[in-house]
ModelCIF file with pLDDT and N, C-alpha, C, O atoms, coordinates in Angstrom:
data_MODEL
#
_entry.id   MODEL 
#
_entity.id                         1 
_entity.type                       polymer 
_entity.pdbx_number_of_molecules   1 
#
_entity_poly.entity_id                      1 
_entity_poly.type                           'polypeptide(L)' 
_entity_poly.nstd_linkage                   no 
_entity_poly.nstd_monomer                   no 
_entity_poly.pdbx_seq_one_letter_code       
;(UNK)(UNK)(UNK)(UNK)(UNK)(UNK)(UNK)(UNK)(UNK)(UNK)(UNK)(UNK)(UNK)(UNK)(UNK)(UNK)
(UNK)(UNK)(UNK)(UNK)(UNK)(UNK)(UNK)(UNK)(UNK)(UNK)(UNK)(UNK)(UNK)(UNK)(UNK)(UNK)
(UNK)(UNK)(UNK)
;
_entity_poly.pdbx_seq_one_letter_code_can   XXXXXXXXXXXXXXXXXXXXXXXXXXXXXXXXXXX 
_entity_poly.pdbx_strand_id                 A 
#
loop_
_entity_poly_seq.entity_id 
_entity_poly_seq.num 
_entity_poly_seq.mon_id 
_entity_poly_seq.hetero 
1 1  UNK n 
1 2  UNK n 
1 3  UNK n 
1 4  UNK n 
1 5  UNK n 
1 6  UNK n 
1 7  UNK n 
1 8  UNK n 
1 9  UNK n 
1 10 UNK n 
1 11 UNK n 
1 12 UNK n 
1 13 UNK n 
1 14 UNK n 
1 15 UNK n 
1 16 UNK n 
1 17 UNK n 
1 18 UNK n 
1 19 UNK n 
1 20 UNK n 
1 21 UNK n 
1 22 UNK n 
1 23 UNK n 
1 24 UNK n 
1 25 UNK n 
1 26 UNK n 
1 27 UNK n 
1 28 UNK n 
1 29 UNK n 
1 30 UNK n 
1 31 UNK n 
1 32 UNK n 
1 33 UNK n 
1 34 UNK n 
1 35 UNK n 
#
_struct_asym.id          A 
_struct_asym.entity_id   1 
#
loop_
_ma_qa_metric.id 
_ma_qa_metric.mode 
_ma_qa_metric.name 
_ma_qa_metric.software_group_id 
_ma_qa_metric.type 
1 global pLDDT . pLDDT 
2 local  pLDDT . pLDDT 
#
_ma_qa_metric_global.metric_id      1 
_ma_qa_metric_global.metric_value   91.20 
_ma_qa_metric_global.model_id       1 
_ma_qa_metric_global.ordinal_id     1 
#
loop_
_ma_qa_metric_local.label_asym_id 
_ma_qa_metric_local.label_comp_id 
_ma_qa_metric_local.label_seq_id 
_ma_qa_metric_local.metric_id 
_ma_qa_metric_local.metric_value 
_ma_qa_metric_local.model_id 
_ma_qa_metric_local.ordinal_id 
A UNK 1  2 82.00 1 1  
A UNK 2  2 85.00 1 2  
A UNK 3  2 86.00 1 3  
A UNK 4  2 86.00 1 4  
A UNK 5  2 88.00 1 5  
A UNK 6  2 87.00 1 6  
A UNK 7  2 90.00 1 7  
A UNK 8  2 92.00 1 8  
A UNK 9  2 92.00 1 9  
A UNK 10 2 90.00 1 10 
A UNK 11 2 93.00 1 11 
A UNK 12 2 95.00 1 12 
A UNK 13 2 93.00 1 13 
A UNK 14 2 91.00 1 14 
A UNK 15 2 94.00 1 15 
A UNK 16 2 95.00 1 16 
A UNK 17 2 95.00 1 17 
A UNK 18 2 93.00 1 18 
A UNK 19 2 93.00 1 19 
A UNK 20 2 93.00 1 20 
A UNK 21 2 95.00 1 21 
A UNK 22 2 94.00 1 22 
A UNK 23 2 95.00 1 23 
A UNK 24 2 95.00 1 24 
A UNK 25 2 95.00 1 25 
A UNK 26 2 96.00 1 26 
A UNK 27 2 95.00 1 27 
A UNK 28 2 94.00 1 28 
A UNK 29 2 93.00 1 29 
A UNK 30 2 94.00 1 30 
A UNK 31 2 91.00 1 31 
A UNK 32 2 90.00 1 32 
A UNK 33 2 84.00 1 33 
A UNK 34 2 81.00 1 34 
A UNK 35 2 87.00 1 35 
#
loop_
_atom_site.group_PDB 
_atom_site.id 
_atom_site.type_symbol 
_atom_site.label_atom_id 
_atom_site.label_alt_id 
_atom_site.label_comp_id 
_atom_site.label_asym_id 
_atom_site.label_entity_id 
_atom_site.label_seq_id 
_atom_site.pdbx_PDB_ins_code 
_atom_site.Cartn_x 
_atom_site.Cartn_y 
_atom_site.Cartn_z 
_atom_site.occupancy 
_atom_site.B_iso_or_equiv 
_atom_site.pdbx_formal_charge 
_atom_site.auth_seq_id 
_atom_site.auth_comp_id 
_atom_site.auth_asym_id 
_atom_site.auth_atom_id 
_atom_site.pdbx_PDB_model_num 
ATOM 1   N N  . UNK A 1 1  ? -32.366 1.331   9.599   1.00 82.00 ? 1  UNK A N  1 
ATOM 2   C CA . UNK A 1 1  ? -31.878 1.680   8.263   1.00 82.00 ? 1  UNK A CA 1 
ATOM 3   C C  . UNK A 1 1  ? -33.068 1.731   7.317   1.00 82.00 ? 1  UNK A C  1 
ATOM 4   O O  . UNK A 1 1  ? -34.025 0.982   7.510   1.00 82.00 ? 1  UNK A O  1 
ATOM 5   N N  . UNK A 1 2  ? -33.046 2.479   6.430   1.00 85.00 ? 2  UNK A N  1 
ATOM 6   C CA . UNK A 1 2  ? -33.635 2.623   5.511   1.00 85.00 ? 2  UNK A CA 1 
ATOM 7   C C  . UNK A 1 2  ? -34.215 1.755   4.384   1.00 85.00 ? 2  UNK A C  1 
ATOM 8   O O  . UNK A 1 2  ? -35.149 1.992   3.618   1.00 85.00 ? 2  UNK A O  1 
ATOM 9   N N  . UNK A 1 3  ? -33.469 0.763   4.482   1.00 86.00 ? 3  UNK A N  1 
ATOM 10  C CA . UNK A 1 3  ? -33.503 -0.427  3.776   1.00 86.00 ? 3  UNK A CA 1 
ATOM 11  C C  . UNK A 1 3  ? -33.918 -1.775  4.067   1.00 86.00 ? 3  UNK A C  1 
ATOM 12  O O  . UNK A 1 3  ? -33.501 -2.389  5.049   1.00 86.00 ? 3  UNK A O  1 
ATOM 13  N N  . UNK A 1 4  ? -34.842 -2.310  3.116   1.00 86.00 ? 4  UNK A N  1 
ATOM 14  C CA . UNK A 1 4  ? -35.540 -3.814  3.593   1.00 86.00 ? 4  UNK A CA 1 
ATOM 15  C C  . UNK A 1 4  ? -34.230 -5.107  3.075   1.00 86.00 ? 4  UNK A C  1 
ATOM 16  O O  . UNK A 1 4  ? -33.232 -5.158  2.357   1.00 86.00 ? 4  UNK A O  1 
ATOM 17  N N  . UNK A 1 5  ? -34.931 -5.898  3.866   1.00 88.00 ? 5  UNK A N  1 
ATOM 18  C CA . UNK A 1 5  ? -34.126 -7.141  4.196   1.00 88.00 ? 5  UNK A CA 1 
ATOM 19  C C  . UNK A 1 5  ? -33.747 -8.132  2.999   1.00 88.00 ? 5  UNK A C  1 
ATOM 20  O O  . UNK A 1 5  ? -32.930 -9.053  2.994   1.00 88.00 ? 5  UNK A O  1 
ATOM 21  N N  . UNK A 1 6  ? -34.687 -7.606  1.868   1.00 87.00 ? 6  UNK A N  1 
ATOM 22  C CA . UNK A 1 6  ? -34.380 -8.417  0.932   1.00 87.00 ? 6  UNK A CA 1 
ATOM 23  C C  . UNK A 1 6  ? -32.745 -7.237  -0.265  1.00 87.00 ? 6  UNK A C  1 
ATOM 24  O O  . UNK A 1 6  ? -31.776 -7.707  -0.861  1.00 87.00 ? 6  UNK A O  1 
ATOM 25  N N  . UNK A 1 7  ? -33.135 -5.899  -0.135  1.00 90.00 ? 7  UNK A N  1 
ATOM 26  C CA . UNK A 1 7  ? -32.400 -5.151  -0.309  1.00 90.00 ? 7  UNK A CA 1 
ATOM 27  C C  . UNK A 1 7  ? -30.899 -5.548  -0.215  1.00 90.00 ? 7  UNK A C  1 
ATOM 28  O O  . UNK A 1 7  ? -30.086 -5.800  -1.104  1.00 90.00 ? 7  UNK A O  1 
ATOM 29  N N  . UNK A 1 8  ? -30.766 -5.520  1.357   1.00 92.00 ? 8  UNK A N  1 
ATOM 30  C CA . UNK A 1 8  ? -29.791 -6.027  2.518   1.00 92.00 ? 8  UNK A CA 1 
ATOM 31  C C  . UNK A 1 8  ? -29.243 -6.917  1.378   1.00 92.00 ? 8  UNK A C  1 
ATOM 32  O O  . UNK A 1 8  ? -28.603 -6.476  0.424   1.00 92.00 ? 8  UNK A O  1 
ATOM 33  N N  . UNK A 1 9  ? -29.627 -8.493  1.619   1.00 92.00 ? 9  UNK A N  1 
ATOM 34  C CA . UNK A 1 9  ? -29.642 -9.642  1.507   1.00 92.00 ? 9  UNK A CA 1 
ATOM 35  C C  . UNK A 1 9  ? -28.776 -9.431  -0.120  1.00 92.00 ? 9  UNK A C  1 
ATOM 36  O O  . UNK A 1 9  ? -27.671 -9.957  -0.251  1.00 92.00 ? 9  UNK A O  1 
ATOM 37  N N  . UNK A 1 10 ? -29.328 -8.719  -1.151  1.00 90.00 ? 10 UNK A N  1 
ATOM 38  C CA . UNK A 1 10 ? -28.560 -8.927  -2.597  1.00 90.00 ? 10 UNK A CA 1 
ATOM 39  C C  . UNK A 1 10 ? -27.796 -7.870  -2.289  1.00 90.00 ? 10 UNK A C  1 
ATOM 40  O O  . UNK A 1 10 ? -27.145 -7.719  -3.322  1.00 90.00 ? 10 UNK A O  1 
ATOM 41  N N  . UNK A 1 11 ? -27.507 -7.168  -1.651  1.00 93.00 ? 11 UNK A N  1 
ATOM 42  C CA . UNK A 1 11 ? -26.071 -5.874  -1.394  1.00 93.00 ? 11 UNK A CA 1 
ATOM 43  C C  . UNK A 1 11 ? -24.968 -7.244  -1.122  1.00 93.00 ? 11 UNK A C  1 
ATOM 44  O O  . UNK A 1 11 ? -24.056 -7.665  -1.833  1.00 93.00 ? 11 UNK A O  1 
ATOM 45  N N  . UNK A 1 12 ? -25.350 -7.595  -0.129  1.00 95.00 ? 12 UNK A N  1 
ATOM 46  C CA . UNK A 1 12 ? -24.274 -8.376  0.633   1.00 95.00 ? 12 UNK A CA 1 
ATOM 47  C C  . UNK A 1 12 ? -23.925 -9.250  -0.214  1.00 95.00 ? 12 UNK A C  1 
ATOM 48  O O  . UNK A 1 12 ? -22.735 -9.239  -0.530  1.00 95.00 ? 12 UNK A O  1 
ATOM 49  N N  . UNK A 1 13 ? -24.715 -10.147 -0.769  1.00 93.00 ? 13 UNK A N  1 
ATOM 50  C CA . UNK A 1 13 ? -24.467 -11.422 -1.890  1.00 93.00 ? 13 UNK A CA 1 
ATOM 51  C C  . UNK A 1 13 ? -24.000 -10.891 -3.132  1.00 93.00 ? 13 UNK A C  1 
ATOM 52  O O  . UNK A 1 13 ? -22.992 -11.446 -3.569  1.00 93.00 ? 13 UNK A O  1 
ATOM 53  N N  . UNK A 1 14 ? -24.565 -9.783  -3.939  1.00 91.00 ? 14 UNK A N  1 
ATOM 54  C CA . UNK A 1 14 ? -24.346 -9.384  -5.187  1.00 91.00 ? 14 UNK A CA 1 
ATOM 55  C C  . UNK A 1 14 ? -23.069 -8.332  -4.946  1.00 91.00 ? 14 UNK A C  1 
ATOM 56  O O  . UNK A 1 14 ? -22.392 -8.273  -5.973  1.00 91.00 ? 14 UNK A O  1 
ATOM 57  N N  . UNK A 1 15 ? -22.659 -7.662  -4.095  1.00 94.00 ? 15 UNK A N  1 
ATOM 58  C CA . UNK A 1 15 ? -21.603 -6.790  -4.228  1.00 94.00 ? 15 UNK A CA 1 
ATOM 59  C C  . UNK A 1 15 ? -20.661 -7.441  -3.260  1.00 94.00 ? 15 UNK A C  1 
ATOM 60  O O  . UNK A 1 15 ? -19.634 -7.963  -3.694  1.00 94.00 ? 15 UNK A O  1 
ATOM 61  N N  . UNK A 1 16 ? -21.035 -7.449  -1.534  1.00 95.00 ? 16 UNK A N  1 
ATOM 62  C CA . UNK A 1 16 ? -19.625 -8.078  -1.325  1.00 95.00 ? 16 UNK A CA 1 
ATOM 63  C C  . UNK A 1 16 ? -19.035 -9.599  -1.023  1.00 95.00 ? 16 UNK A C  1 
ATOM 64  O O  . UNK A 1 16 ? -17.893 -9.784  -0.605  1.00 95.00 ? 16 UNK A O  1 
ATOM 65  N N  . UNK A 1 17 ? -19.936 -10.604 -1.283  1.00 95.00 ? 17 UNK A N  1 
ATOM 66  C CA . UNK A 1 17 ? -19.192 -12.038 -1.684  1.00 95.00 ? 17 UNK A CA 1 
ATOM 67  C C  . UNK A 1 17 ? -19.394 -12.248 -2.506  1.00 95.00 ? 17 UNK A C  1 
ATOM 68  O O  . UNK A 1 17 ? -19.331 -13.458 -2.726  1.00 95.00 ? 17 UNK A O  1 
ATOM 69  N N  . UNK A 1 18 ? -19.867 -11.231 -3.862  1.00 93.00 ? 18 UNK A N  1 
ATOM 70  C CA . UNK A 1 18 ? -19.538 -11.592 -5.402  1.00 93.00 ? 18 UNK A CA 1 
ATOM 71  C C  . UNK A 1 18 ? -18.122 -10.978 -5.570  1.00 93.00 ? 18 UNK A C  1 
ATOM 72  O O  . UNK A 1 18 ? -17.327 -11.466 -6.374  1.00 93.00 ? 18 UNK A O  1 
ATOM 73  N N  . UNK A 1 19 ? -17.809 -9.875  -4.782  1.00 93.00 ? 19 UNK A N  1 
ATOM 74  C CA . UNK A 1 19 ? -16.515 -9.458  -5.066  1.00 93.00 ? 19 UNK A CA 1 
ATOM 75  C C  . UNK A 1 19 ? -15.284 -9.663  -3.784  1.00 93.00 ? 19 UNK A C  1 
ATOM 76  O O  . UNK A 1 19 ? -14.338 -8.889  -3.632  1.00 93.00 ? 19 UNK A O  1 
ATOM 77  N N  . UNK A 1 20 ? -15.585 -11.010 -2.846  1.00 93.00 ? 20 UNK A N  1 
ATOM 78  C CA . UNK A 1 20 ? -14.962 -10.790 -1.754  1.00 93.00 ? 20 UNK A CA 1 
ATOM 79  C C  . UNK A 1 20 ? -14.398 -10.153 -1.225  1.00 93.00 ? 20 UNK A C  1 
ATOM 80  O O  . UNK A 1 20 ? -13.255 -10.589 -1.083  1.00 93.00 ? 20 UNK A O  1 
ATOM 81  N N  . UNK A 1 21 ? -14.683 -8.549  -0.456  1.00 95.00 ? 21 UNK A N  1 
ATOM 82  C CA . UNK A 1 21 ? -14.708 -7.596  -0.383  1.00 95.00 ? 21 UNK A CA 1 
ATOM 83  C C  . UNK A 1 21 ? -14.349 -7.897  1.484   1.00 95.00 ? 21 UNK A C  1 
ATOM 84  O O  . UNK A 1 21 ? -14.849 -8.775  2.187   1.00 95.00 ? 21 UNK A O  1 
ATOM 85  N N  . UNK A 1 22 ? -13.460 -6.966  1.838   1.00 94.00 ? 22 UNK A N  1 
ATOM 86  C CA . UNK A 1 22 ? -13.009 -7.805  3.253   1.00 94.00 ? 22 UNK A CA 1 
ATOM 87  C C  . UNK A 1 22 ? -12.958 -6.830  4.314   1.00 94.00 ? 22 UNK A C  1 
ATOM 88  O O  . UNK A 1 22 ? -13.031 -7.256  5.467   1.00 94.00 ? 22 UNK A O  1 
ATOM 89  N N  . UNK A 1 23 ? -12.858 -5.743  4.138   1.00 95.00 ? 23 UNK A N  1 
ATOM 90  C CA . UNK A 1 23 ? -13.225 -4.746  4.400   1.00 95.00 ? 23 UNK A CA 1 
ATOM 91  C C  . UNK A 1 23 ? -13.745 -2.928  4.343   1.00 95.00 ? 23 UNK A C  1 
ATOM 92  O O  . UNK A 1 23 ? -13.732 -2.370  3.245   1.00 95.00 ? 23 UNK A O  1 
ATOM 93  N N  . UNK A 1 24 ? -14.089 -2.300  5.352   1.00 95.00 ? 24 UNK A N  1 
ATOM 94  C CA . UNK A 1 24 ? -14.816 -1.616  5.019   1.00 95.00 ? 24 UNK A CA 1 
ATOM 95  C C  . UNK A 1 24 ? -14.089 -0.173  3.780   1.00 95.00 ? 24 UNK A C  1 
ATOM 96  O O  . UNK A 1 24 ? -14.463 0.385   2.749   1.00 95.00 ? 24 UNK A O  1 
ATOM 97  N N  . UNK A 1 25 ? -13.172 -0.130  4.499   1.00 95.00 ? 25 UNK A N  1 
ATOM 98  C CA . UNK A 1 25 ? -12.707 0.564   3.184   1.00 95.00 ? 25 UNK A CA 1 
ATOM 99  C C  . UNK A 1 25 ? -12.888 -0.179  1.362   1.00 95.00 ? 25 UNK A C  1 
ATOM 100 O O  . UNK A 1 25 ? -13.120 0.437   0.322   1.00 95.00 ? 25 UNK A O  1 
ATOM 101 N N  . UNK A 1 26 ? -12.701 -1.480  1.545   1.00 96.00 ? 26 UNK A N  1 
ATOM 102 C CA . UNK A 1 26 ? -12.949 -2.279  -0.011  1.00 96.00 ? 26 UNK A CA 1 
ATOM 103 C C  . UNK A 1 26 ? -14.095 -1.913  -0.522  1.00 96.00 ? 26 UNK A C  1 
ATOM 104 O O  . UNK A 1 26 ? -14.209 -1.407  -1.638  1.00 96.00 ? 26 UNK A O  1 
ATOM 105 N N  . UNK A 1 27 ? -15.327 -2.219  0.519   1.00 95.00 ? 27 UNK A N  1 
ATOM 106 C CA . UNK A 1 27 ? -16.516 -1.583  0.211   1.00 95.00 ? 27 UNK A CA 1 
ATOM 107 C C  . UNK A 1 27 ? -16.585 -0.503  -0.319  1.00 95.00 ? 27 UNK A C  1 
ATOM 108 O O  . UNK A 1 27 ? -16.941 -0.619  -1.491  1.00 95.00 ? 27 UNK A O  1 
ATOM 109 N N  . UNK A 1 28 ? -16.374 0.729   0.053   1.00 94.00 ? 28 UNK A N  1 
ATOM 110 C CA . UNK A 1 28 ? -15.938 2.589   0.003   1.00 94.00 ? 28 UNK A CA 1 
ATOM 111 C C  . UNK A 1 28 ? -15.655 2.719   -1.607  1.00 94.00 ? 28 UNK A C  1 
ATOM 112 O O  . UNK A 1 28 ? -15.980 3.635   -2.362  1.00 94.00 ? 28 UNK A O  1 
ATOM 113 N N  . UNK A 1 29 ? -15.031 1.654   -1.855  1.00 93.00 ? 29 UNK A N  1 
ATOM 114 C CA . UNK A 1 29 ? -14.068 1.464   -2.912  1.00 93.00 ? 29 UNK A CA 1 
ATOM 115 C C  . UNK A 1 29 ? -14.364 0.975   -4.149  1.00 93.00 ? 29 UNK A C  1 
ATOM 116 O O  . UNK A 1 29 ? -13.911 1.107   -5.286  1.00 93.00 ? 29 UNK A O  1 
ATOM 117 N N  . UNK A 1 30 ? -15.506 0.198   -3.465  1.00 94.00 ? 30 UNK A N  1 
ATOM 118 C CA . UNK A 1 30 ? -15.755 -0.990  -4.853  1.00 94.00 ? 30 UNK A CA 1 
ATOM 119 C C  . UNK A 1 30 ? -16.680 -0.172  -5.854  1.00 94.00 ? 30 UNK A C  1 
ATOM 120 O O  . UNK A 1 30 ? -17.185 0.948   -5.779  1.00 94.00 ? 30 UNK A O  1 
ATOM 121 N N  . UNK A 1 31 ? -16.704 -1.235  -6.887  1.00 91.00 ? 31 UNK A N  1 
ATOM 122 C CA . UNK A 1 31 ? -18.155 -0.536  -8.274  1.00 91.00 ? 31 UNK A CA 1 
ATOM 123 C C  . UNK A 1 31 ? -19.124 -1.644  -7.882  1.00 91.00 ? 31 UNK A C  1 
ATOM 124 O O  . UNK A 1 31 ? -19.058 -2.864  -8.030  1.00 91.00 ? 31 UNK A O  1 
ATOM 125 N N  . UNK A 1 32 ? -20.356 -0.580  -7.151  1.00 90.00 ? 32 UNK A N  1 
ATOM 126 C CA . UNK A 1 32 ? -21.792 -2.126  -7.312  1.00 90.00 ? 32 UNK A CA 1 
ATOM 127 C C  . UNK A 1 32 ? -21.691 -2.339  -8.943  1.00 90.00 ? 32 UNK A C  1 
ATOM 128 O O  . UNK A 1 32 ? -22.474 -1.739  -9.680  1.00 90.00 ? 32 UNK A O  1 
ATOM 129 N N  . UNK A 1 33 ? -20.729 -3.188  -9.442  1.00 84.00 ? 33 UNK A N  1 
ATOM 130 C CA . UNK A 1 33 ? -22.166 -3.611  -10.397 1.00 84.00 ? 33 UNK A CA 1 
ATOM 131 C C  . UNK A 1 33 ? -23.639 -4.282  -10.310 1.00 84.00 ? 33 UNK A C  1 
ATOM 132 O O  . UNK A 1 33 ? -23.968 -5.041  -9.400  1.00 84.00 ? 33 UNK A O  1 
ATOM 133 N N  . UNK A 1 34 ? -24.373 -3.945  -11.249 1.00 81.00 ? 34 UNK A N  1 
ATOM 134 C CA . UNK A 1 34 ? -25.204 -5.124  -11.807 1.00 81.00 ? 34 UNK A CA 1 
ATOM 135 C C  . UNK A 1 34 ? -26.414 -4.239  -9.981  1.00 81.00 ? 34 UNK A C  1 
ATOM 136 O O  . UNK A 1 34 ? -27.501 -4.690  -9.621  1.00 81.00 ? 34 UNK A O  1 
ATOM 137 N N  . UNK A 1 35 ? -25.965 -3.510  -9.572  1.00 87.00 ? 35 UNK A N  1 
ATOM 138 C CA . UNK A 1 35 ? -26.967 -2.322  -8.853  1.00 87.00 ? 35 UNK A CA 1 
ATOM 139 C C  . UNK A 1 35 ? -27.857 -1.481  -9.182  1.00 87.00 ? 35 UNK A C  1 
ATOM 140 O O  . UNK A 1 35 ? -28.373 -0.762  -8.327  1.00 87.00 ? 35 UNK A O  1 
#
């Protein structure tokens, strides 16, 4: 992927267990904030 690990690391923390997000459609779905 295109993307480094620290990238990774605040996607996952800042978008989906800031918004407990459960699956992949939620993701599809959601607004990154604060991205």
């Amino acid at each position: 992927v295109p993307w480094t690990e620290r990238f990774l690391s605040q996607e996952y923390r800042n978008v989906v267990l800031a918004q407990g997000l459960r699956t992949p459609e939620e993701y599809l779905r959601c607004a990154r904030r604060g991205r």
